[in-house]
Each structure stands twice: as structure tokens, then as C-alpha cells.
PDB file of N, CA and C in Angstrom:
ATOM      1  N   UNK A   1     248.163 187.877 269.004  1.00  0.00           N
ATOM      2  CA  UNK A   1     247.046 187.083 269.453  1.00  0.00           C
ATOM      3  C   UNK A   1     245.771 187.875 269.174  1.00  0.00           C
ATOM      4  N   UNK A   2     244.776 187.007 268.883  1.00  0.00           N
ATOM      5  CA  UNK A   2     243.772 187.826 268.721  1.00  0.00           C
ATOM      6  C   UNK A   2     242.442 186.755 268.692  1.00  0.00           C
ATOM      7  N   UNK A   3     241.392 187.690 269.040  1.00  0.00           N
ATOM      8  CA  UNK A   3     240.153 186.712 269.175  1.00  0.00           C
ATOM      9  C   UNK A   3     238.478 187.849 268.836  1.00  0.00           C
ATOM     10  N   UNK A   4     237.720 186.738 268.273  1.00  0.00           N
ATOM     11  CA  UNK A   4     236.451 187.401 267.932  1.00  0.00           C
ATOM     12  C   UNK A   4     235.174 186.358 268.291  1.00  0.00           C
ATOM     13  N   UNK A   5     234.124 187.763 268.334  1.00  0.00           N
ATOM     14  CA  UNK A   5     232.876 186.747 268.499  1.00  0.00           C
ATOM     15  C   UNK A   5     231.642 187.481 268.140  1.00  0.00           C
ATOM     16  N   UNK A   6     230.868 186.954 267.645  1.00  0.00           N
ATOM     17  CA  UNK A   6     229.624 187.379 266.981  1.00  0.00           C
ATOM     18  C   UNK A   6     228.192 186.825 266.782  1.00  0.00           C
ATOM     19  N   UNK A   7     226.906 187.618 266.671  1.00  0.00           N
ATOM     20  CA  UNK A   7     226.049 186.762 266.820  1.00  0.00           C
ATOM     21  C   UNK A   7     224.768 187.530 266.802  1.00  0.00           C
ATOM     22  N   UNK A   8     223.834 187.381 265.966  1.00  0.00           N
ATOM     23  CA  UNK A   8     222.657 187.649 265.793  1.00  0.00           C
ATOM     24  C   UNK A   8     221.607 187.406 265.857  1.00  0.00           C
ATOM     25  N   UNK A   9     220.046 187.800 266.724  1.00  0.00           N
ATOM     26  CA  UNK A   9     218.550 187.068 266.419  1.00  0.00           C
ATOM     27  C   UNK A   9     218.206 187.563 267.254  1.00  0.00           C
ATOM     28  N   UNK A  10     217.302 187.116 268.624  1.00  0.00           N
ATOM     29  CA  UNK A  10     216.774 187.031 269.752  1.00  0.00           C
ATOM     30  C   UNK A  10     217.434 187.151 270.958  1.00  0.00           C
ATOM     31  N   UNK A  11     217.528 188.377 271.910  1.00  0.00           N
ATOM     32  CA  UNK A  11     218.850 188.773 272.500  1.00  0.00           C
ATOM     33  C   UNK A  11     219.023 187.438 273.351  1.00  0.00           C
ATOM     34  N   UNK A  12     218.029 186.954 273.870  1.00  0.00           N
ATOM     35  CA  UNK A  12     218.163 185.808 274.784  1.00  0.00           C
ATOM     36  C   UNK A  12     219.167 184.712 274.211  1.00  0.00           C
ATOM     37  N   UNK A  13     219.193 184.386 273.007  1.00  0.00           N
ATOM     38  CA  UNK A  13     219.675 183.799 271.836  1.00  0.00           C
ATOM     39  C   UNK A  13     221.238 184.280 271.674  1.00  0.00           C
ATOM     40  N   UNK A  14     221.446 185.379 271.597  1.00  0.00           N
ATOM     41  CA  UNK A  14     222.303 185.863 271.212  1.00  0.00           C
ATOM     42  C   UNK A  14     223.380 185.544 272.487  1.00  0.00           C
ATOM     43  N   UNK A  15     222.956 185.810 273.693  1.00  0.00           N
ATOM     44  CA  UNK A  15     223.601 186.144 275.334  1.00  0.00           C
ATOM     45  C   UNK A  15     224.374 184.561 275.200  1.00  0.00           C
ATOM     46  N   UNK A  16     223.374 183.587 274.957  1.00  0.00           N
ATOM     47  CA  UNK A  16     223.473 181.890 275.349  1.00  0.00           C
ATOM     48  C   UNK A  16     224.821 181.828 274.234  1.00  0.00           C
ATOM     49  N   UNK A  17     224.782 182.239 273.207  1.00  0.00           N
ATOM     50  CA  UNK A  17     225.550 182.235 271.875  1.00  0.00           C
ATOM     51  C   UNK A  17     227.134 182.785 271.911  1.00  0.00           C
ATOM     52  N   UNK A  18     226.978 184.034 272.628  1.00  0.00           N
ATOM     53  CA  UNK A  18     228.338 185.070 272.848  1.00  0.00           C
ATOM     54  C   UNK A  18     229.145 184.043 273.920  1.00  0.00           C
ATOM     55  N   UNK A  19     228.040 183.760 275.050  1.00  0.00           N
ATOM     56  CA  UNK A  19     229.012 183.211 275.857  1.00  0.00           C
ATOM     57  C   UNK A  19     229.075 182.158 276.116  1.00  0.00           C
ATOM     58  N   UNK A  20     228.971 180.974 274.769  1.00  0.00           N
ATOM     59  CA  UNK A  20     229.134 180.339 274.694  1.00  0.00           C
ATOM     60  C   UNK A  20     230.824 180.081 273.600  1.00  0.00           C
ATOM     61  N   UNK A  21     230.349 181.149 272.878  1.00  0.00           N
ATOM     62  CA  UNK A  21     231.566 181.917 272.288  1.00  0.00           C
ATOM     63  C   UNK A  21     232.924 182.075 273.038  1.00  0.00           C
ATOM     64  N   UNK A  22     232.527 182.745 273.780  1.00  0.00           N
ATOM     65  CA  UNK A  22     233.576 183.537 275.036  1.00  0.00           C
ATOM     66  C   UNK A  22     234.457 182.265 275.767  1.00  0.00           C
ATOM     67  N   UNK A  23     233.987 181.309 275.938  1.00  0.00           N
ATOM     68  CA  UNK A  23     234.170 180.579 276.857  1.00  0.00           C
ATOM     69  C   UNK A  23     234.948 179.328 275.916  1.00  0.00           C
ATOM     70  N   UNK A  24     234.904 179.372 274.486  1.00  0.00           N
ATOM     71  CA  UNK A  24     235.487 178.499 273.751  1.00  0.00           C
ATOM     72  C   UNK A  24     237.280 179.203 273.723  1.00  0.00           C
ATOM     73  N   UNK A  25     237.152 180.673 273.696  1.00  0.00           N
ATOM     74  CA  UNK A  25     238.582 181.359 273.571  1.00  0.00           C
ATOM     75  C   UNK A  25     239.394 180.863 274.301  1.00  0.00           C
ATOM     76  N   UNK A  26     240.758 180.157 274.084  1.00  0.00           N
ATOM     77  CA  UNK A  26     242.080 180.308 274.531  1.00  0.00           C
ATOM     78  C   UNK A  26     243.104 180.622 274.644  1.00  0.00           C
ATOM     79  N   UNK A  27     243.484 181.987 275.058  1.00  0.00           N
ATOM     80  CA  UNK A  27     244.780 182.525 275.006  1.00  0.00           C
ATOM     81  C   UNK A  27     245.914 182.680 275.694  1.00  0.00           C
ATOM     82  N   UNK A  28     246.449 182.677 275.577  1.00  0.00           N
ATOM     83  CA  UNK A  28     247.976 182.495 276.344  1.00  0.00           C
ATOM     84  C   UNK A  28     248.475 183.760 277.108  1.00  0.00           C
ATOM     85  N   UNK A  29     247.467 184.806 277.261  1.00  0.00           N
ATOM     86  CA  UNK A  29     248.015 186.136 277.963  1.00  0.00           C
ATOM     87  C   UNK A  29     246.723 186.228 278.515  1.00  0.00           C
ATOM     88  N   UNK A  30     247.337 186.304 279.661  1.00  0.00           N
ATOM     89  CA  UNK A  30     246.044 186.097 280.955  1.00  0.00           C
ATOM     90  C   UNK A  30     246.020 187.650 281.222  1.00  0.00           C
ATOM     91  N   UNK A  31     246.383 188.685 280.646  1.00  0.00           N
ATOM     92  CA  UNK A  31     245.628 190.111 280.702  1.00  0.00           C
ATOM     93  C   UNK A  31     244.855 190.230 280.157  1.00  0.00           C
ATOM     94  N   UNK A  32     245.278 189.620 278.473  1.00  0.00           N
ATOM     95  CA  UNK A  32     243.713 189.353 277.581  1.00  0.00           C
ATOM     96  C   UNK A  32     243.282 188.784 277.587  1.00  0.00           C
ATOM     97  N   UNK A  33     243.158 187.173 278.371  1.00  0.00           N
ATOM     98  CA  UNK A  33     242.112 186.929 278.574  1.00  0.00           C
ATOM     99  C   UNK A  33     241.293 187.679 279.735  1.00  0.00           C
ATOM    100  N   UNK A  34     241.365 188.152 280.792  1.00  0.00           N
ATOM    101  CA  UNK A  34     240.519 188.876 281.622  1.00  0.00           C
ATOM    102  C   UNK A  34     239.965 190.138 281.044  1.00  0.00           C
ATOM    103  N   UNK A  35     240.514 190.590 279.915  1.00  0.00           N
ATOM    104  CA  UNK A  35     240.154 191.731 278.659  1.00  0.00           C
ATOM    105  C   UNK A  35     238.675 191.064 278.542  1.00  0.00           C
ATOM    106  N   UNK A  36     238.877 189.281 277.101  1.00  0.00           N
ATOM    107  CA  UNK A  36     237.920 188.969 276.768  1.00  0.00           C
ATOM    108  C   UNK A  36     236.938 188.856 278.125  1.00  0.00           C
ATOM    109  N   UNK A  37     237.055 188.275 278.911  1.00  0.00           N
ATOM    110  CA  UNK A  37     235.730 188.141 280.152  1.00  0.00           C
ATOM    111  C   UNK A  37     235.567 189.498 280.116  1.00  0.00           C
ATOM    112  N   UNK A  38     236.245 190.272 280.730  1.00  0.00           N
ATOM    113  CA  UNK A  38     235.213 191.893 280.927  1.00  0.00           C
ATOM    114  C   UNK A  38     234.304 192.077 280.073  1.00  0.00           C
ATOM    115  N   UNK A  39     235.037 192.179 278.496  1.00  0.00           N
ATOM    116  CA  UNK A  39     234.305 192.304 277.086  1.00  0.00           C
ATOM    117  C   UNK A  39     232.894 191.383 277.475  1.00  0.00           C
ATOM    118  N   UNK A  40     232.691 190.298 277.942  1.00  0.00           N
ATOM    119  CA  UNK A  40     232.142 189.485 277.950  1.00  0.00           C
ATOM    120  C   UNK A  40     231.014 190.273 278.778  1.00  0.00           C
ATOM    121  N   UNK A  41     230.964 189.981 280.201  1.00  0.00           N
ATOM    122  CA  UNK A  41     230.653 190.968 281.026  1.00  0.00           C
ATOM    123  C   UNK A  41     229.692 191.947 280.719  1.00  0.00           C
ATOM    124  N   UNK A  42     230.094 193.002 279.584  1.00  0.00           N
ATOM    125  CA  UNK A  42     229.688 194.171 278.883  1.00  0.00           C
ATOM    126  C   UNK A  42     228.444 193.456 278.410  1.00  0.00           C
ATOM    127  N   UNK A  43     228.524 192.787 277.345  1.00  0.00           N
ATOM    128  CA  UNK A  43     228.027 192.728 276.463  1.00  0.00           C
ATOM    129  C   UNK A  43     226.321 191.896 276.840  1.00  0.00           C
ATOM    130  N   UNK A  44     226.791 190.820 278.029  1.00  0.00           N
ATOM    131  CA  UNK A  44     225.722 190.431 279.018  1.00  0.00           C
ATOM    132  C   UNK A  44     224.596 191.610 279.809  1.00  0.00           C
ATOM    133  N   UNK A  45     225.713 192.380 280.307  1.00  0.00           N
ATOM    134  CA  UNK A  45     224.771 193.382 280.865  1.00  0.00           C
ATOM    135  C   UNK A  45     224.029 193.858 279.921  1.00  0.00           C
ATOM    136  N   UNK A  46     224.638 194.515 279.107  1.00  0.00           N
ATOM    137  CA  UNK A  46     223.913 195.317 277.473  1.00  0.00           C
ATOM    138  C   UNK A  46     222.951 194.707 277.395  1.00  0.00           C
ATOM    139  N   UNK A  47     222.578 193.157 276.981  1.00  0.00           N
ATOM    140  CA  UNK A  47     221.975 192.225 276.275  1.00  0.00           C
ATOM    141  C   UNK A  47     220.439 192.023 277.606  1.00  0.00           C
ATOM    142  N   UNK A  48     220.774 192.332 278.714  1.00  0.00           N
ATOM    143  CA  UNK A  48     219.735 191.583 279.903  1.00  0.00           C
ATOM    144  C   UNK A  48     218.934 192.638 279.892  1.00  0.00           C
ATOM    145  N   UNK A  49     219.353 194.065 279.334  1.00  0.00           N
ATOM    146  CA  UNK A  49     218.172 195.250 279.554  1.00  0.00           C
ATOM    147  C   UNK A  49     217.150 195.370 278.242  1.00  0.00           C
ATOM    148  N   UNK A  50     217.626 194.106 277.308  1.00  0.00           N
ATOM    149  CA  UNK A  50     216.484 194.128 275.993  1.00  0.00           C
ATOM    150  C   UNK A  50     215.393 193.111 276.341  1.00  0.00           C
ATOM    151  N   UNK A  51     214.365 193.068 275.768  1.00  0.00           N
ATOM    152  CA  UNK A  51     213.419 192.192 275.730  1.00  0.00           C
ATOM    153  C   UNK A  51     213.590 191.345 275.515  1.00  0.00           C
ATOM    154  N   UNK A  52     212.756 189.833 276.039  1.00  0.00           N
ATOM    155  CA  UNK A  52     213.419 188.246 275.641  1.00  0.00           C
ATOM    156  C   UNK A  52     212.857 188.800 274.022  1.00  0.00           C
ATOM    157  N   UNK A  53     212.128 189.071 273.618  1.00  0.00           N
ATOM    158  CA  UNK A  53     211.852 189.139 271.820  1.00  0.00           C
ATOM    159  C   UNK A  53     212.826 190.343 271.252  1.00  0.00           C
ATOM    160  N   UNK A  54     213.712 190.972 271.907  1.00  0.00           N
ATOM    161  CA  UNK A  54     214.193 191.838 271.162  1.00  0.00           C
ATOM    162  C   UNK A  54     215.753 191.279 270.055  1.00  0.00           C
ATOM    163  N   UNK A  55     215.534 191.683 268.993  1.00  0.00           N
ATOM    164  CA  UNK A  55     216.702 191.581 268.097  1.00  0.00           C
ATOM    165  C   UNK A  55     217.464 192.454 268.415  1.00  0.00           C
ATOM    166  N   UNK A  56     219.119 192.051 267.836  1.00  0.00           N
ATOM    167  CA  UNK A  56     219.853 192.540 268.252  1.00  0.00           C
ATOM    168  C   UNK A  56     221.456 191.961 267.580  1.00  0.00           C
ATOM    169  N   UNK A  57     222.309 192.724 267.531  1.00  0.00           N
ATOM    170  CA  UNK A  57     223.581 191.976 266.488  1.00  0.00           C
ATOM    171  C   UNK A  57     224.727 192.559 267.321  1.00  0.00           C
ATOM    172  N   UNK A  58     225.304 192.044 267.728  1.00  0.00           N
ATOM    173  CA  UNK A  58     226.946 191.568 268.473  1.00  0.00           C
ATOM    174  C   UNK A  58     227.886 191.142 267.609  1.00  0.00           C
ATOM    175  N   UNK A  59     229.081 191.918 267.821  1.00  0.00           N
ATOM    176  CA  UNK A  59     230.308 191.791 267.701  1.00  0.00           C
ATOM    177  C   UNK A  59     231.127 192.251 268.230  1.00  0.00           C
ATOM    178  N   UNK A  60     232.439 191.519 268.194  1.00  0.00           N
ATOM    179  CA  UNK A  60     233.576 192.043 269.790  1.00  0.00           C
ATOM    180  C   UNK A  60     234.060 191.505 269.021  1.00  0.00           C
ATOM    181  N   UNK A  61     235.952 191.841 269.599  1.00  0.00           N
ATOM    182  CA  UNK A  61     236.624 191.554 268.713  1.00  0.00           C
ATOM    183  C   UNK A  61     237.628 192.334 269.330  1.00  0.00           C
ATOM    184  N   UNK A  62     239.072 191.421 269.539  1.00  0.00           N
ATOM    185  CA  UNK A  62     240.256 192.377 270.195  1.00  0.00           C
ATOM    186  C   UNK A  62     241.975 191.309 269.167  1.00  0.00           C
ATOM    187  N   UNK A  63     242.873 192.271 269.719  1.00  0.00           N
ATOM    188  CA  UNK A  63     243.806 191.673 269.418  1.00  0.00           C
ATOM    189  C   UNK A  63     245.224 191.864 270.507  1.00  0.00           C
ATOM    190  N   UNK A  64     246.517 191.468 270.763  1.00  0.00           N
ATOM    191  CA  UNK A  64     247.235 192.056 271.930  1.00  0.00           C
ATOM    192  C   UNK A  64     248.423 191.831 270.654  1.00  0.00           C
ATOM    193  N   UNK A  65     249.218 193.155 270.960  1.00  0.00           N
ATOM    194  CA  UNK A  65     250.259 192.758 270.348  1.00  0.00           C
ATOM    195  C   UNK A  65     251.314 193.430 271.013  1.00  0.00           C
ATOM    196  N   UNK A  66     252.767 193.774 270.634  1.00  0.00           N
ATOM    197  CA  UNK A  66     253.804 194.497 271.072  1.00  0.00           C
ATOM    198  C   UNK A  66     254.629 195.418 270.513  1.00  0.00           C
ATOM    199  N   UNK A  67     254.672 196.371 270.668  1.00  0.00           N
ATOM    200  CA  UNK A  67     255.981 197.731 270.208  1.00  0.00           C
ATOM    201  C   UNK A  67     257.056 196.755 269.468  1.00  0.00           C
ATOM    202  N   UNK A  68     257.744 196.260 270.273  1.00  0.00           N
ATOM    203  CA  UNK A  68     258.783 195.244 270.067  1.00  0.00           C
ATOM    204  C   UNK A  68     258.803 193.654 270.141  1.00  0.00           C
ATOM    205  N   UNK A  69     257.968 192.929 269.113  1.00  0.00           N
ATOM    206  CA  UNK A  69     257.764 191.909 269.457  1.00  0.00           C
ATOM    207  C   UNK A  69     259.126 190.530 269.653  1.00  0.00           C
ATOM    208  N   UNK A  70     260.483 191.196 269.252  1.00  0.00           N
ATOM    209  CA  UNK A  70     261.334 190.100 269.277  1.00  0.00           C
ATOM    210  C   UNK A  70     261.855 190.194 271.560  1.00  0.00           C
ATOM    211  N   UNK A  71     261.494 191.660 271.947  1.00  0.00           N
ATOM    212  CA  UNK A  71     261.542 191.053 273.520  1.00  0.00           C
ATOM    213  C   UNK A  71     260.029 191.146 274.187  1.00  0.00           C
ATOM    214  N   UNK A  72     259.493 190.953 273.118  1.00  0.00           N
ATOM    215  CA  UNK A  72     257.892 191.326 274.000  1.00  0.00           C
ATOM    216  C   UNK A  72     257.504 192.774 274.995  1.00  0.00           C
ATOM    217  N   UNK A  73     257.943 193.683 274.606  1.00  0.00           N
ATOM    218  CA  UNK A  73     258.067 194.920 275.242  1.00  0.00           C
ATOM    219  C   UNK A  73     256.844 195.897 274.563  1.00  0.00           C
ATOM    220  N   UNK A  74     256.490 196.795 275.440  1.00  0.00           N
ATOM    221  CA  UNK A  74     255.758 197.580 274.658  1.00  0.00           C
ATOM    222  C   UNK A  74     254.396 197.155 274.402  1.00  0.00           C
ATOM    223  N   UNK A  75     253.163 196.390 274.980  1.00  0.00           N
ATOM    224  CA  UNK A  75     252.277 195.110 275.173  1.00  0.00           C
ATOM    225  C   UNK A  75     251.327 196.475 275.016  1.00  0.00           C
ATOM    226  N   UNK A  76     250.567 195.692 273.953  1.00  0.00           N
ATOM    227  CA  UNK A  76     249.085 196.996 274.048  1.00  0.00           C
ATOM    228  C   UNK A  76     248.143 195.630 273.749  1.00  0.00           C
ATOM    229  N   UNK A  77     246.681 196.837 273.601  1.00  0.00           N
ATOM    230  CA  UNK A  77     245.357 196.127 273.453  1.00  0.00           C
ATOM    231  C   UNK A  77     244.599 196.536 272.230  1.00  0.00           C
ATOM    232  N   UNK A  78     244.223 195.897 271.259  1.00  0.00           N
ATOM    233  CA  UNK A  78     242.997 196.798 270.610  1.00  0.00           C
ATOM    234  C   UNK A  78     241.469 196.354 270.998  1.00  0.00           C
ATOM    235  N   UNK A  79     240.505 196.980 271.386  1.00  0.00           N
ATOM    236  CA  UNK A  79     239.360 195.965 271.652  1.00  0.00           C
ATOM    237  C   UNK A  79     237.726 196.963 270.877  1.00  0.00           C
ATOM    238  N   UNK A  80     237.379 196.252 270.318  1.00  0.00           N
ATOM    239  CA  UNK A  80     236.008 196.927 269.206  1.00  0.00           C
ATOM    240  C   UNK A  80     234.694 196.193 269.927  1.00  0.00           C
ATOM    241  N   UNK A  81     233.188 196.250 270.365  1.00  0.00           N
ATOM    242  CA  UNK A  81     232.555 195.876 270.790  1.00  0.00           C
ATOM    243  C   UNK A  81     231.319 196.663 269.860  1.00  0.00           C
ATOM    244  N   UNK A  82     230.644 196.308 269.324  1.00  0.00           N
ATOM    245  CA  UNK A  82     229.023 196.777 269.096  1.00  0.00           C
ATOM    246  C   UNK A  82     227.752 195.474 269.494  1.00  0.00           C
ATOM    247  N   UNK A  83     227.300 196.724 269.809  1.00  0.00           N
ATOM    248  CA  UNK A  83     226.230 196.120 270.093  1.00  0.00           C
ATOM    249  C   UNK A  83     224.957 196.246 270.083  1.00  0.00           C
ATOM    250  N   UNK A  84     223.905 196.111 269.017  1.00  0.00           N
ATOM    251  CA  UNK A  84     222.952 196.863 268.437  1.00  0.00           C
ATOM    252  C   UNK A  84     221.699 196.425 268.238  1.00  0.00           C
ATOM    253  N   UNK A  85     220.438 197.558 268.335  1.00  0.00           N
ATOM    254  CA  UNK A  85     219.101 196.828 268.021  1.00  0.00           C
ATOM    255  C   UNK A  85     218.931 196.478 266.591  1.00  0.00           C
ATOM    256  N   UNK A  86     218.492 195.230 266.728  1.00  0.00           N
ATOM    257  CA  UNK A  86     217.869 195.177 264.912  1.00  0.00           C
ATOM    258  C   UNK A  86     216.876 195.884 264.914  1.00  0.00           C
ATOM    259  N   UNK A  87     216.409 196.684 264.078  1.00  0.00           N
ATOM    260  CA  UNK A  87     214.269 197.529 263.833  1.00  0.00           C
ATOM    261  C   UNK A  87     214.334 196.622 262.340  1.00  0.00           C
ATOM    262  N   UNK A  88     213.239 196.178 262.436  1.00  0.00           N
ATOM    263  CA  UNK A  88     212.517 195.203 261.351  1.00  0.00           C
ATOM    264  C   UNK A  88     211.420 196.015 261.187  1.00  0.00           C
ATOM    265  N   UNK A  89     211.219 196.612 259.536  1.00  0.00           N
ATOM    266  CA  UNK A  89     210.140 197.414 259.239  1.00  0.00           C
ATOM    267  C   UNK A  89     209.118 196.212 258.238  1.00  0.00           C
ATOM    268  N   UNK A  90     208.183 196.126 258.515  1.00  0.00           N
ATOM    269  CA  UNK A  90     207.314 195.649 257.239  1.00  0.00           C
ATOM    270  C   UNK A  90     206.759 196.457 256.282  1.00  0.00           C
TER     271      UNK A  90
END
């Protein structure tokens, strides 16, 4: 299983965008999904300490898989998050 989300411009823009994102995901493992909300979570807080004019580029991105996937044993996480200022030079 696996899920992503991404999104670039105006952080205000971006926040409305991710978790609007976030909230489209459906997965069938309710550890990862409470993964994606935390992820989610993060990325809100991150996003509320920039300026309504500040740029900024998001991406998250996880997957769940298993050691042994024929008994489902062995259950891990991978989870990647950036989250960054754009600087626009003229």
C-alpha cells in the first residue's frame, strides 16, 4: 500500500491543497492511515509558521509493506516528507 501528496505556490494555498489531498487517501491499514494524518499534522504545523505570501513546495509520501507478505508478518513503514521555502531571485 502506498500513498502520496504534493503541492506548490502560496503556503496558504498549498495547506488548503495537502489537506485536501490527505483527506482524499483510502487505505485499508488503519496504522497507516493514522501515519498519513500525523504526516498530515506535520506538515500543517510547518506550513502555519510561513507567511500567507510565502512560497513553498511539499511532498510526503509513504508506503506499508511486510517481511513476509504471504502471512502478513513483519509490517513496516517507509515515510519521506519535505517541506521547503521557494527564494525567487529576480
Amino acid at each position: 500500500m502506498s500513498w502520496s501528496v504534493s503541492a506548490a505556490g502560496k503556503a496558504a494555498a498549498v495547506r488548503d491543497e495537502i489537506v485536501r489531498q490527505i483527506s482524499a487517501i483510502k487505505l485499508t491499514d488503519e496504522g497507516e492511515m493514522e501515519t498519513v494524518k500525523n504526516v498530515g499534522i506535520t506538515i500543517d504545523q510547518a506550513l502555519s509558521t510561513f507567511g500567507p505570501d510565502g512560497l513553498v513546495r511539499v511532498e510526503a509520501s509513504g508506503h506499508m509493506g511486510y517481511k513476509d507478505w504471504n502471512d502478513k508478518s513483519g509490517a513496516f513503514q517507509q515515510v519521506t516528507s519535505t517541506i521547503a521555502p521557494i527564494h525567487l531571485t529576480v
